[in-house]
Structure formats: structure tokens, C-alpha cells
Protein backbone atom coordinates (compact mmCIF):
# COMPACT_ATOMS: atom_id res chain seq x y z
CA UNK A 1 37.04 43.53 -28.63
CA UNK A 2 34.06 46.48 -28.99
CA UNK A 3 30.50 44.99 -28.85
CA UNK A 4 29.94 46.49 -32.47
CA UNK A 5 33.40 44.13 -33.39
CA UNK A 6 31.99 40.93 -31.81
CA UNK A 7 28.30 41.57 -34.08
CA UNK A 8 30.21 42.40 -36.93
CA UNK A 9 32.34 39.06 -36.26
CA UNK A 10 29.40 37.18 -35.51
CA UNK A 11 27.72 38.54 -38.70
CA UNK A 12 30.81 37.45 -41.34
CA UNK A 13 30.80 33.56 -39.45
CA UNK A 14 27.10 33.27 -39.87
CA UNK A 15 27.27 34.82 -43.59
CA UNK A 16 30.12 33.02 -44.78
CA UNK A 17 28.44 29.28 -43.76
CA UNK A 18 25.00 30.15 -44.50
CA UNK A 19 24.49 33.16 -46.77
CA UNK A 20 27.48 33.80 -49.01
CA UNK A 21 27.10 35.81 -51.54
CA UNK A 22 27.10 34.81 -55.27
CA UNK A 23 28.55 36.92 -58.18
CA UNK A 24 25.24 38.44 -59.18
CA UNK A 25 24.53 39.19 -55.48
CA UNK A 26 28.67 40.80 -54.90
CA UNK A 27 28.16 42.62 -57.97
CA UNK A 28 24.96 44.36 -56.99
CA UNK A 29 26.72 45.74 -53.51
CA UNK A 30 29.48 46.83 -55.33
CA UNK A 31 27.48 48.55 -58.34
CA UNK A 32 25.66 50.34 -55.85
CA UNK A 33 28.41 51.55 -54.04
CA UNK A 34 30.11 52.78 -56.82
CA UNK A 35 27.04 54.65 -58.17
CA UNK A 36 26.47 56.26 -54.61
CA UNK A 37 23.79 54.42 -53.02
CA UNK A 38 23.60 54.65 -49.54
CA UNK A 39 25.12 51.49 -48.12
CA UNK A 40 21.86 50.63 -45.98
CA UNK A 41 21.02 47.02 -48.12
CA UNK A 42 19.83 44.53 -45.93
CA UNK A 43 22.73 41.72 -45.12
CA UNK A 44 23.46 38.63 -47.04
CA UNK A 45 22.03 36.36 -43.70
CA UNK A 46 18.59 39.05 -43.85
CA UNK A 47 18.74 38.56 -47.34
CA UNK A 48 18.65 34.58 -47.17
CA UNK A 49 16.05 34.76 -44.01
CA UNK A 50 13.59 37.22 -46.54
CA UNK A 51 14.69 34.17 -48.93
CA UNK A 52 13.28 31.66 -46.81
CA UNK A 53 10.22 33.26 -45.16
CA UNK A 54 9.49 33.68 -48.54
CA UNK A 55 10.17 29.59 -49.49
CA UNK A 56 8.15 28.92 -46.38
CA UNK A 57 5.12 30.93 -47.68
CA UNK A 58 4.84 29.19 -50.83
CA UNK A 59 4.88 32.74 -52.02
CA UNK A 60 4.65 33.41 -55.78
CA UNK A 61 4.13 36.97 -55.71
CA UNK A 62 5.85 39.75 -53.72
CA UNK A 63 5.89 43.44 -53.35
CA UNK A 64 8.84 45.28 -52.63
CA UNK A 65 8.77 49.05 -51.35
CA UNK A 66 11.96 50.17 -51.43
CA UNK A 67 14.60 48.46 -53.77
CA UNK A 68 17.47 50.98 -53.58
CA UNK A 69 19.55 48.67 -55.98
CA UNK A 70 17.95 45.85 -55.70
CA UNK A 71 20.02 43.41 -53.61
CA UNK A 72 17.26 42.35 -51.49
CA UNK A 73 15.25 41.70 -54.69
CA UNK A 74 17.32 39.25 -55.68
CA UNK A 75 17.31 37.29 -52.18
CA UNK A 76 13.23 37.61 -52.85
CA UNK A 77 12.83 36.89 -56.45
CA UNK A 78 15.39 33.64 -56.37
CA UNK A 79 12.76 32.14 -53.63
CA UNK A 80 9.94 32.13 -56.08
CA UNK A 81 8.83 29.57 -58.88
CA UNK A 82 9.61 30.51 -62.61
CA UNK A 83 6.52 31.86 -62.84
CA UNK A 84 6.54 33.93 -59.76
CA UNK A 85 6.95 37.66 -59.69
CA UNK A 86 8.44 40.83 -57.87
CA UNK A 87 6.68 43.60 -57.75
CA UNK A 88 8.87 46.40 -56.42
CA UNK A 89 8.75 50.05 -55.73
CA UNK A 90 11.54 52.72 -55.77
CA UNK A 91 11.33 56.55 -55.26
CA UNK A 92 14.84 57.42 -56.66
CA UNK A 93 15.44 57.00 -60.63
CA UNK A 94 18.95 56.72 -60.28
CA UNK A 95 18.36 53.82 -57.65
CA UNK A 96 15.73 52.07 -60.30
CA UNK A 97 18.24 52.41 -63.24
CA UNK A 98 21.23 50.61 -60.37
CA UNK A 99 18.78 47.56 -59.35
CA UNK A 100 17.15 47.27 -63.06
CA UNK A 101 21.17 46.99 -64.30
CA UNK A 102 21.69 44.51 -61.23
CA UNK A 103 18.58 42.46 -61.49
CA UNK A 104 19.40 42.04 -65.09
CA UNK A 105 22.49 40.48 -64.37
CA UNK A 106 21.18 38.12 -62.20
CA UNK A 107 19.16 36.94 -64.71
CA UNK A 108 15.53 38.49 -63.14
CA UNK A 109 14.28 40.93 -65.25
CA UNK A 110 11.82 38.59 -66.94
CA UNK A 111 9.78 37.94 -63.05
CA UNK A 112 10.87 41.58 -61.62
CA UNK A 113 8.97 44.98 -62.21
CA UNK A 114 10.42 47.83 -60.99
CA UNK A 115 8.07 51.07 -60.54
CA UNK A 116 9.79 54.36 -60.18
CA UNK A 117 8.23 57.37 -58.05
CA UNK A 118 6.83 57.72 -54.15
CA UNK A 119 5.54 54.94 -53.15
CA UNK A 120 1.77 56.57 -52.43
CA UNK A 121 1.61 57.48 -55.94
CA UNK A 122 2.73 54.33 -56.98
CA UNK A 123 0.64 51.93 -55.12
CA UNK A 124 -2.87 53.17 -55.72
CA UNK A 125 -2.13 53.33 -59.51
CA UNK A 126 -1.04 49.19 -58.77
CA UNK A 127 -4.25 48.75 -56.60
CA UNK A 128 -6.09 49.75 -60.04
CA UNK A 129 -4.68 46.81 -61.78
CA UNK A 130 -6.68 44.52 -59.33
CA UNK A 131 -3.70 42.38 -59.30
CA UNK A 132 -3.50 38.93 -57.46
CA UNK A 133 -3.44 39.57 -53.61
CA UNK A 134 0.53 39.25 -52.53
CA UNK A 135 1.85 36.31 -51.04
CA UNK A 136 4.29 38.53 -48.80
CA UNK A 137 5.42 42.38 -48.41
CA UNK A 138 8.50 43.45 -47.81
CA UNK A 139 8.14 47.09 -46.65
CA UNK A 140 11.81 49.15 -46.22
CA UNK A 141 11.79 52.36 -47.63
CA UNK A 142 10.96 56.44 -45.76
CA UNK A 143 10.03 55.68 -41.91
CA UNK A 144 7.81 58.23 -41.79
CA UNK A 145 5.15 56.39 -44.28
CA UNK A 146 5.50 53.13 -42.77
CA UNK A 147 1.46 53.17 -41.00
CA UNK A 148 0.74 53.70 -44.82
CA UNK A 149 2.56 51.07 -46.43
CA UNK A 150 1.08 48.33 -43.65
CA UNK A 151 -2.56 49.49 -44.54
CA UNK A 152 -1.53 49.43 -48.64
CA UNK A 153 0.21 45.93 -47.89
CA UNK A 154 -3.20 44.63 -46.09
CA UNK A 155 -5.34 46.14 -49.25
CA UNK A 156 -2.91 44.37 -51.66
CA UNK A 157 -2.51 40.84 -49.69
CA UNK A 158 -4.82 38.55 -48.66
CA UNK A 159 -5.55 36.18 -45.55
CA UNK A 160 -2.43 34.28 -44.74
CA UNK A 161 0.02 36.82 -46.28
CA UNK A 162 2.77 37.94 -44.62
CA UNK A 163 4.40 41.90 -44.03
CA UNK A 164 8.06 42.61 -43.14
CA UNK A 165 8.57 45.81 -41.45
CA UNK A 166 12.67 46.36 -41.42
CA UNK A 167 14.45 48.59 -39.26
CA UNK A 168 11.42 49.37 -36.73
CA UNK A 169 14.26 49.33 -33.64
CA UNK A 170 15.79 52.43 -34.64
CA UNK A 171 18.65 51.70 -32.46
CA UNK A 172 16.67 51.94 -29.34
CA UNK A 173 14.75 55.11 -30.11
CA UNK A 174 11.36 53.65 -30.92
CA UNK A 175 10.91 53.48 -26.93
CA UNK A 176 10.95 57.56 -26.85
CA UNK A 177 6.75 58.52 -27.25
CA UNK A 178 8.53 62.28 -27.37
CA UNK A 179 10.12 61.71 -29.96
CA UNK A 180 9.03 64.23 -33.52
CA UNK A 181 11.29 62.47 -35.74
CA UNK A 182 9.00 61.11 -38.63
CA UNK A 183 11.22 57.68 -38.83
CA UNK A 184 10.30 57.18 -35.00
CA UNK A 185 6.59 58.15 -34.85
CA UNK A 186 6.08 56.29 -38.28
CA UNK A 187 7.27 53.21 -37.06
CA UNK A 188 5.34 53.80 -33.34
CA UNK A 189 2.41 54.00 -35.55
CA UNK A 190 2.65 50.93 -37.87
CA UNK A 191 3.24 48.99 -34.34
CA UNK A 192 0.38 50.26 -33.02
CA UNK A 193 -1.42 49.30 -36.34
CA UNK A 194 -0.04 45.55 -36.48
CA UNK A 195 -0.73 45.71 -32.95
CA UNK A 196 -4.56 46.73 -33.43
CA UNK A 197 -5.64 46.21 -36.76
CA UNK A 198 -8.49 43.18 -36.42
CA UNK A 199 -7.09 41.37 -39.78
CA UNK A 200 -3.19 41.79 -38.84
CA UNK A 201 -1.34 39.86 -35.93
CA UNK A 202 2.63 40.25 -35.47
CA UNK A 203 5.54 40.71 -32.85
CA UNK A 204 8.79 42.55 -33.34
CA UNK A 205 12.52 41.17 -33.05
CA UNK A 206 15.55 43.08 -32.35
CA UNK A 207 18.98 42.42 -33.89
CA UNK A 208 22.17 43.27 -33.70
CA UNK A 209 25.27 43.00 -36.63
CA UNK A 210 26.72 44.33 -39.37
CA UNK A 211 23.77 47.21 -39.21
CA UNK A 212 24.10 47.89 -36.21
CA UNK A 213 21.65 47.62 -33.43
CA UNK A 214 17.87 47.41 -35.41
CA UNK A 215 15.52 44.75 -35.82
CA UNK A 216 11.98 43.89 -37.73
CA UNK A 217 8.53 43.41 -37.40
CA UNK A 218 6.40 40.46 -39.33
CA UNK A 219 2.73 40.25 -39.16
CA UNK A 220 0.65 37.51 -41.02
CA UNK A 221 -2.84 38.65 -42.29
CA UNK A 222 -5.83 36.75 -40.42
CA UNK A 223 -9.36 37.03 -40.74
């Protein structure tokens, strides 16, 4: 058996017992699939651990960059009270129109708002609603803007918030300081930043699974 076999293996035990997926939640894969989505969603077992951090923060509000078609919206938005709500931020139209059709299934429209355009034209015109600091970010959309999102997720949150950086491994290739790829020397930067910034502490994990060989960072706001 292939070391990609054994993670995969590993992956379908640990979903199966702890993070099945529901209707809503099979649906929304399969919608997306079918419209042409890129299949990078997060897993059903990262989907029930952004679930949880988000139980264990209490959290009642939470921005999203990056929905693609909004699986992991639904792992976030089930976590908070009736009252809670999802901000979250997609560049692609056709992706929007997949996860608004998806969350609406799931029965989440009423506590989700979905934002269509880039991200750094979106957030600023957010910032200008002076809304309630975020209880947690979830931060998975282009590489290359990730230094950007962390300082736009420490304007928008408050002390005690947390920030999820996904897929800051890059199947090994963060190491390379040579590298020019925008995906590698965005996430080198937003390390550094977590790593740095006065107001942010953190640490990174790696994975392996169904996604391969990857991994995340999480930082909780201080100060």
C-alpha cells in the first residue's frame, strides 16, 4: 500500500466515525463538481475541526475568504447560535451562485452573506460598515494575498479572535526562500507576519490525507 493510499485510508476511517457527511453537506460536493469547481474543498474531518474551533470560541460571527461553493461554510455556519452570522467572500460569480444554491439548501441563507469580487475590494468596502469585530477568520482563497488577508483579519477581529491560514505547507515547498511562486512567498510572508506581528501569536501544523501533504496555520489575536 502507497503512503498517499494509507492517508487516504486513514482519512475515510476518521471521516466516517467522526465527520460524516449529511445530505446538505454530500449535496454541496457533488453540486460543485458538477458545475466545475475545482475539487480543492476542505475535508469533512477539516470541516468538523473549523466546526469545533469555532464551538470552542464561542464564536458568533465569522468571515470567510474564499467559499468556492460553500462546503466549508456550512461546517462554520452550523457551529454558530441562531443568531450568529457568516460573513464570506468569493472572487468567482459562478462559485457565489454554487455555494448561495448550496447554503440555501442547508437551510443558511438567513445567517450567511456571500460577497462576490476580489477579496481587497471586498473587504475595505466591509471595514466601512464598522461591523462587530469577528470571532474567527477563516482565510483560504489566492496564496499570493495571504500577508493581506492576515493584516485585514487583525483590522476586522478583535483581542482573543482567532485566524485560520489553510494550505500554508504547500506540499513541502514553503521551506524553498528561492522560490518566485506567489502561493509560496505569500504564505512565507503571512508566517513571518503571525510570526512578528506584536498583536498576533500562532504555530503551524502539517497534515497529511485526502489533500495530500498540506497543513494550516492558527493564530489567536493578543494584546
Amino acid at each position: 500500500m502507497s503512503e498517499s493510499q494509507r492517508w487516504d485510508d486513514v482519512d475515510l476511517y476518521f471521516a466516517s466515525r467522526l465527520a460524516p457527511d449529511d445530505d446538505a453537506l454530500l449535496a454541496a460536493l457533488r453540486d460543485s463538481d458538477a458545475a466545475g469547481l475545482p475539487p480543492i474543498a476542505v475535508t469533512s474531518t477539516q470541516g468538523k475541526f473549523l466546526h469545533l474551533l469555532a464551538q470552542i470560541q464561542g464564536a458568533r460571527t465569522v468571515l470567510e475568504i474564499g467559499t468556492l461553493g460553500g462546503y466549508s461554510t456550512i461546517w462554520l455556519a452550523r457551529a454558530l447560535p441562531a443568531e450568529g452570522r457568516v460573513v464570506t467572500l468569493e472572487h468567482s460569480a459562478k462559485h457565489a451562485d454554487v455555494a448561495l444554491r448550496n447554503i440555501a439548501r442547508a437551510g443558511l441563507d438567513r445567517m450567511v452573506d456571500v460577497r462576490v469580487g476580489p477579496a481587497l475590494e471586498s473587504l475595505p468596502k466591509l471595514a466601512d460598515e464598522n461591523p462587530a469585530p469577528f470571532d474567527l477568520v477563516f482565510i483560504d482563497a489566492d496564496k499570493g494575498n495571504n500577508p493581506h488577508y492576515v493584516e485585514w483579519a487583525l483590522r476586522l477581529s478583535r483581542t482573543g479572535s482567532l485566524i485560520v491560514l489553510d494550505n500554508v505547507v504547500r506540499g513541502g515547498h514553503v521551506t524553498d526562500a528561492t522560490s518566485t511562486d506567489p502561493a509560496i512567498t505569500g504564505t512565507r510572508t503571512a508566517i513571518d507576519l503571525i510570526a512578528t506581528h506584536p498583536r498576533l501569536t500562532g504555530t503551524a501544523l502539517q497534515t497529511v490525507g485526502a489533500k495530500g501533504y498540506d497543513g494550516f496555520a492558527l493564530a489567536r489575536v493578543v494584546g
